[in-house]
Protein backbone atom coordinates (compact mmCIF):
# COMPACT_ATOMS: atom_id res chain seq x y z
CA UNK A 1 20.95 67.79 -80.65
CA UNK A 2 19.66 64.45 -80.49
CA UNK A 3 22.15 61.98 -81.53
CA UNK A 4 24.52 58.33 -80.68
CA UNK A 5 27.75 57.93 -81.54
CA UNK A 6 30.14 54.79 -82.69
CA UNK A 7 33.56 55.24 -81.65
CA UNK A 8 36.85 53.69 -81.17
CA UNK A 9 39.83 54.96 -79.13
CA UNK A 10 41.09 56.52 -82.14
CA UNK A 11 37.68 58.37 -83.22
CA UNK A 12 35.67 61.39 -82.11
CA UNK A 13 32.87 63.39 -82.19
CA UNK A 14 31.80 66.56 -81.30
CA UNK A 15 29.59 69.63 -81.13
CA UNK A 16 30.74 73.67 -81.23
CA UNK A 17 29.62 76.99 -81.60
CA UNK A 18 32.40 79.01 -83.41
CA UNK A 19 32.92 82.42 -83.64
CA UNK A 20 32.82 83.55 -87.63
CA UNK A 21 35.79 85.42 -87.51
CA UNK A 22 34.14 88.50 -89.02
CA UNK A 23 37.17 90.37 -86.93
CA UNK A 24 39.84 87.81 -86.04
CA UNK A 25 39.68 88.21 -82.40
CA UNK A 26 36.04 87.13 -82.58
CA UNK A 27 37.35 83.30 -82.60
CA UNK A 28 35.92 81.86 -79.34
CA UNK A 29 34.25 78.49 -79.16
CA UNK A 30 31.72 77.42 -76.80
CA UNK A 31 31.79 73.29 -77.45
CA UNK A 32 28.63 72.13 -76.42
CA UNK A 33 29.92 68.45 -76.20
CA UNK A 34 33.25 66.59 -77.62
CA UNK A 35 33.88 62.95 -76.86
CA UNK A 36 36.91 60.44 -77.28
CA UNK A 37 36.71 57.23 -78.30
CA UNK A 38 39.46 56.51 -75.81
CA UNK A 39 37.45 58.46 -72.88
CA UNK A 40 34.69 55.94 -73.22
CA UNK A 41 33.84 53.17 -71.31
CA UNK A 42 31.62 51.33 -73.29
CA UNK A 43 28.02 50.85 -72.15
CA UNK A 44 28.83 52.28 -68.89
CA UNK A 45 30.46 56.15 -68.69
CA UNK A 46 32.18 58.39 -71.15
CA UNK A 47 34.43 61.92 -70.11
CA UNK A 48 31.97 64.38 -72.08
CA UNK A 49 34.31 67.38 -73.27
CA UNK A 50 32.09 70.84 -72.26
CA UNK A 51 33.06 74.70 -72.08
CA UNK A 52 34.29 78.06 -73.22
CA UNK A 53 37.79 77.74 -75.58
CA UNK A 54 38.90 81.74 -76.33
CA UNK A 55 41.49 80.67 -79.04
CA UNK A 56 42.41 84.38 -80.22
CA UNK A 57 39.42 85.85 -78.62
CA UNK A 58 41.18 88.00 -75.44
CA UNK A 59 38.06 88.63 -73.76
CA UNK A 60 37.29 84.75 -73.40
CA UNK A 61 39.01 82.44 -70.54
CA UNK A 62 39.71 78.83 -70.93
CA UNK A 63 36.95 77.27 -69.19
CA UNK A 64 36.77 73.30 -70.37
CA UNK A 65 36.37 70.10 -68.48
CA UNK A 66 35.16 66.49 -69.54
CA UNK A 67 33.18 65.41 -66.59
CA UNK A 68 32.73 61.38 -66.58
CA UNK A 69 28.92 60.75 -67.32
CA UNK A 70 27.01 58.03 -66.60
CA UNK A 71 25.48 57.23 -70.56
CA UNK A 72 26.43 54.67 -72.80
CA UNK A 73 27.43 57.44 -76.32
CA UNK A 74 26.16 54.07 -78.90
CA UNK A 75 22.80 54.87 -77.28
CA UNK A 76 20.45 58.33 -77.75
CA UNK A 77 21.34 60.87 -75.87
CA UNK A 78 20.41 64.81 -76.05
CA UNK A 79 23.05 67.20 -76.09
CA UNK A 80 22.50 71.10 -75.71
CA UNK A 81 23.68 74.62 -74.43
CA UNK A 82 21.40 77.41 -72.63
CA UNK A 83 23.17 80.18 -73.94
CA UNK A 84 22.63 83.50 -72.52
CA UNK A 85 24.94 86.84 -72.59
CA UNK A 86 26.19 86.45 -69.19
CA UNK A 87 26.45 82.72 -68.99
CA UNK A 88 25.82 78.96 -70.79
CA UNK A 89 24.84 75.94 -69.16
CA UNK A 90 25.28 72.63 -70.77
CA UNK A 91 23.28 69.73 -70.57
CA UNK A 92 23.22 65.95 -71.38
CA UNK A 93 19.48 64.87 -70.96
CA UNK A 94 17.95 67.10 -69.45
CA UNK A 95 20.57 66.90 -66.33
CA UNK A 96 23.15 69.68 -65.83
CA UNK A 97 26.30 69.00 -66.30
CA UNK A 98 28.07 72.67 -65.59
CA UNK A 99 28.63 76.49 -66.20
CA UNK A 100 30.35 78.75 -67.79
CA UNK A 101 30.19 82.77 -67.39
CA UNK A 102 31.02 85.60 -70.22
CA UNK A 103 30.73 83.88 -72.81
CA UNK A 104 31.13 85.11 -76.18
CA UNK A 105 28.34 87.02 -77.64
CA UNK A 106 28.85 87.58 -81.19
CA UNK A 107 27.69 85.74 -84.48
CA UNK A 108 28.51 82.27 -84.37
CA UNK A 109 28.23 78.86 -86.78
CA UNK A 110 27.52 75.80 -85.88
CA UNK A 111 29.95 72.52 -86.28
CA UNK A 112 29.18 69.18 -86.04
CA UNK A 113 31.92 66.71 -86.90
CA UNK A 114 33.95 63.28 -86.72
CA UNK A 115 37.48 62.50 -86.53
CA UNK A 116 39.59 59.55 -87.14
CA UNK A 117 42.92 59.78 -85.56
CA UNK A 118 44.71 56.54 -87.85
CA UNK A 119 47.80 57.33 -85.71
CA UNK A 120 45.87 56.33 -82.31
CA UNK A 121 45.27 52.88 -84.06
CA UNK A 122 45.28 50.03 -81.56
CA UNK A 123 46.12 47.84 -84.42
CA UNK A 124 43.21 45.58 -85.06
CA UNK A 125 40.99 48.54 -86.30
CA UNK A 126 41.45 49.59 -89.52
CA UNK A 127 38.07 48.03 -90.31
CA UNK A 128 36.29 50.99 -87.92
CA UNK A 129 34.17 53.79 -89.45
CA UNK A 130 33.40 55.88 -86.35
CA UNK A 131 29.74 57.42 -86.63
CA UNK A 132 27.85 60.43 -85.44
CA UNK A 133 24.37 59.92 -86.14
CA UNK A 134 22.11 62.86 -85.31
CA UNK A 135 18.23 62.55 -85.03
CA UNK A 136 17.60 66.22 -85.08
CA UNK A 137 19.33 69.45 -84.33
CA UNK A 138 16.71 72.31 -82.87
CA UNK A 139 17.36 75.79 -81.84
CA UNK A 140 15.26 78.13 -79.69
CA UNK A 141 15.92 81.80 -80.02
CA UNK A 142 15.67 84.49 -77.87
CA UNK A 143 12.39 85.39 -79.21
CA UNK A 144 10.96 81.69 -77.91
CA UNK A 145 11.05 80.51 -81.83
CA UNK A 146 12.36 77.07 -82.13
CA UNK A 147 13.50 75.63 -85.75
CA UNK A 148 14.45 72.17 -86.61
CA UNK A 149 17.12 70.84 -88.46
């Protein structure tokens, strides 16, 4: 995904694969990127949210961190996940960022979505519409077939 984001301490945005539940343990998510409007440093860094989250899944492991990366999130930036049966890697431009292994490998949907947390208001930002703008979404399957969205 190709996208920029506007955000406040009280916003977010984020990216995930979720499992569709088609038997409840099959739950897991693998969240290809999640970012806090509070975990930003604006024009300089922001703590990019990346990893496995099992939920009800018992085969899964908590496997999450939100490594600080050097990008400014108002600007474009690609997100995206290699994701193979025995492991996915996730990326911000190109650049690694880390690894997770066994990940879940059963039909999943994709989710793209803002918050608003009004209860993390600072007070002086009622005014703020956070924003996650995406330029294009593309997916390669296993096949080497690539569709854009």
């Amino acid at each position: 995904m190709r996208a920029r984001a506007v955000l406040t301490p009280r916003s977010m945005v984020a990216w995930w694969l979720a499992g569709v539940e088609d038997s409840p343990e099959r739950c897991g998510e693998i969240c290809v990127f999640e970012i806090f409007g509070d975990a930003v440093e604006q024009g300089r860094s922001a703590a990019v949210g990346v990893g496995l989250k099992p939920f009800r899944d018992p085969l899964l492991t908590w496997d999450f961190e939100a490594p600080r990366l050097p990008i400014d999130v108002s600007g474009w930036h690609t997100y995206a996940v290699d994701w193979r049966p025995d492991q996915v890697d996730f990326l911000v431009d190109g650049s690694w960022v880390r690894s997770c292994s066994a990940p879940p490998w059963y039909p999943m949907q994709s989710m793209v979505a803002v918050f608003d947390f009004p209860e993390r208001s600072v007070g002086d930002d009622d005014h703020a519409v956070p924003e996650l703008v995406v330029d294009h979404l593309r997916e390669y399957r296993a096949d080497g077939l690539s569709r854009r969205r």
